[in-house]
Each structure stands twice: as C-alpha cells, then as structure tokens.
Protein backbone atom coordinates (compact mmCIF):
# COMPACT_ATOMS: atom_id res chain seq x y z
CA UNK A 1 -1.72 1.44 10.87
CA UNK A 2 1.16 2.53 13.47
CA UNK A 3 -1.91 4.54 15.55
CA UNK A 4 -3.69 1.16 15.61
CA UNK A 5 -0.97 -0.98 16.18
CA UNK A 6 -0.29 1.80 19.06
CA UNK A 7 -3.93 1.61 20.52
CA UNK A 8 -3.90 -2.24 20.59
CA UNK A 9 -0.28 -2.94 22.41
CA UNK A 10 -0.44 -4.79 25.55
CA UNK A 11 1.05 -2.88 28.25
CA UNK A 12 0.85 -3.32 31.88
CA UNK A 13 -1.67 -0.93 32.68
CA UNK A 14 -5.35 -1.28 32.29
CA UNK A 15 -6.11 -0.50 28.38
CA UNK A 16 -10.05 -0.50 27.97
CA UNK A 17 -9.71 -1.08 24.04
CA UNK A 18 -8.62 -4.50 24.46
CA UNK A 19 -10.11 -5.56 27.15
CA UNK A 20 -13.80 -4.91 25.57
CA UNK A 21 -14.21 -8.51 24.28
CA UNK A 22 -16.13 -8.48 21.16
CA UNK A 23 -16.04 -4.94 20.53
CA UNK A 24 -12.04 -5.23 20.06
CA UNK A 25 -13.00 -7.42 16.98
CA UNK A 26 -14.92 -4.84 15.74
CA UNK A 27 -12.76 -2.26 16.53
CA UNK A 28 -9.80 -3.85 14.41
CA UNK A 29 -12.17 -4.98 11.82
CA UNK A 30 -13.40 -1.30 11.55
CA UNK A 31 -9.34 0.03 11.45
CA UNK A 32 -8.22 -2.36 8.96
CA UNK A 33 -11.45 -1.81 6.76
CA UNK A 34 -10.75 1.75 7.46
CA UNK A 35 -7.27 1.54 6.53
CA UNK A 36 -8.09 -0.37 2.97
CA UNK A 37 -10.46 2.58 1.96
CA UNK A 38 -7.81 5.36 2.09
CA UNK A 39 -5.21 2.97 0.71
CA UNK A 40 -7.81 1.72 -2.66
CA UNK A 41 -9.11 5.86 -2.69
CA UNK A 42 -5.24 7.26 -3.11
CA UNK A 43 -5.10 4.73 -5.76
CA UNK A 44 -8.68 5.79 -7.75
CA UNK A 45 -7.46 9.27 -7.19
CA UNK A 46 -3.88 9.15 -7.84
CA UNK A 47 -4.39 7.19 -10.90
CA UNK A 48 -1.45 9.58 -12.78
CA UNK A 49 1.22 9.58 -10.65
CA UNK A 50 0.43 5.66 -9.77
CA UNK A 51 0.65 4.93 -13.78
CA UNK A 52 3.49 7.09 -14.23
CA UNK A 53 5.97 4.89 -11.78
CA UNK A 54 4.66 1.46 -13.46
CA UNK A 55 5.84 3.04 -16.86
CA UNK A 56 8.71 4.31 -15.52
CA UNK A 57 9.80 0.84 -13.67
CA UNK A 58 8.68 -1.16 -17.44
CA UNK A 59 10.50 1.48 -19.55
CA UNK A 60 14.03 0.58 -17.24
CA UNK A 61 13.13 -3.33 -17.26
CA UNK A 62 12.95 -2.59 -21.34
CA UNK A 63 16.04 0.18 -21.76
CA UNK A 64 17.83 -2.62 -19.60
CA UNK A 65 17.22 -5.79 -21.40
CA UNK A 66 17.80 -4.31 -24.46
CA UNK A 67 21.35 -3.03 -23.25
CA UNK A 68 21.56 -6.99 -22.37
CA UNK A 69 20.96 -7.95 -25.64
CA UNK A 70 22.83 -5.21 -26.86
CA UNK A 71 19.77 -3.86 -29.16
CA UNK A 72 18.85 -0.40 -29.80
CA UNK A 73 14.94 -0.22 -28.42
CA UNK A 74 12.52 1.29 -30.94
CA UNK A 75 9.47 3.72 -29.77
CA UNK A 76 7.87 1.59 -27.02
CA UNK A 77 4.09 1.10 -26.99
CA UNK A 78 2.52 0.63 -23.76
C-alpha cells in the first residue's frame, strides 16, 4: 500500500499516473484489488500461525477473567 500511496502523491512535477483520467481508476482499483489478494492468500495459507494468536489472545481474556473472579479455570475447550 505505501508503493501505491507513493505512485499516486501529488507533487509538483508532471506524474503521468494520475494524470491518465480513467485509467488512474483502474489503476487504483487494480492496486487495492491487488492488495486484498495477498492480504486474504496469507490468511488461507497462514491458517496456523493466524489460529494460534486468536487462541492465544481468548486463552488471556479467559486466564484473566477468571483471576477477576478469582476462579481456578478448568481445561478450556475451544
């Protein structure tokens, strides 16, 4: 997104990119589509790692509350 965001600043030089009319809307339609795909294929690939940290964030919410409550947490089923 920064390279994108870098591509499309105004400055005070000629910049062809934005000056291209409708082919800037495609251009940032095509980036942000672009940028979406890598973002949703980490996730289908990563799915371990990704799972992992929402476990890990729910097991301190629960080890937390319970401490709160002052109750000893049993085995935790997810």
């Amino acid at each position: 997104m920064a390279y994108y965001g870098y591509s499309l600043a105004i400055r005070d030089e000629f910049n062809p990119l934005s000056n291209a009319g409708k082919l800037t809307q495609q251009y940032i339609v095509d980036s942000y589509v672009r940028t979406e795909a890598n973002r949703l294929n980490f996730v289908q690939f990563n799915q371990k790692k990704v799972r992992t940290k929402l476990y890990k964030g729910l097991a301190d919410h629960i080890e937390s509350r319970a401490q709160q409550l002052r109750l000893l947490p049993g085995k935790p089923i997810v």
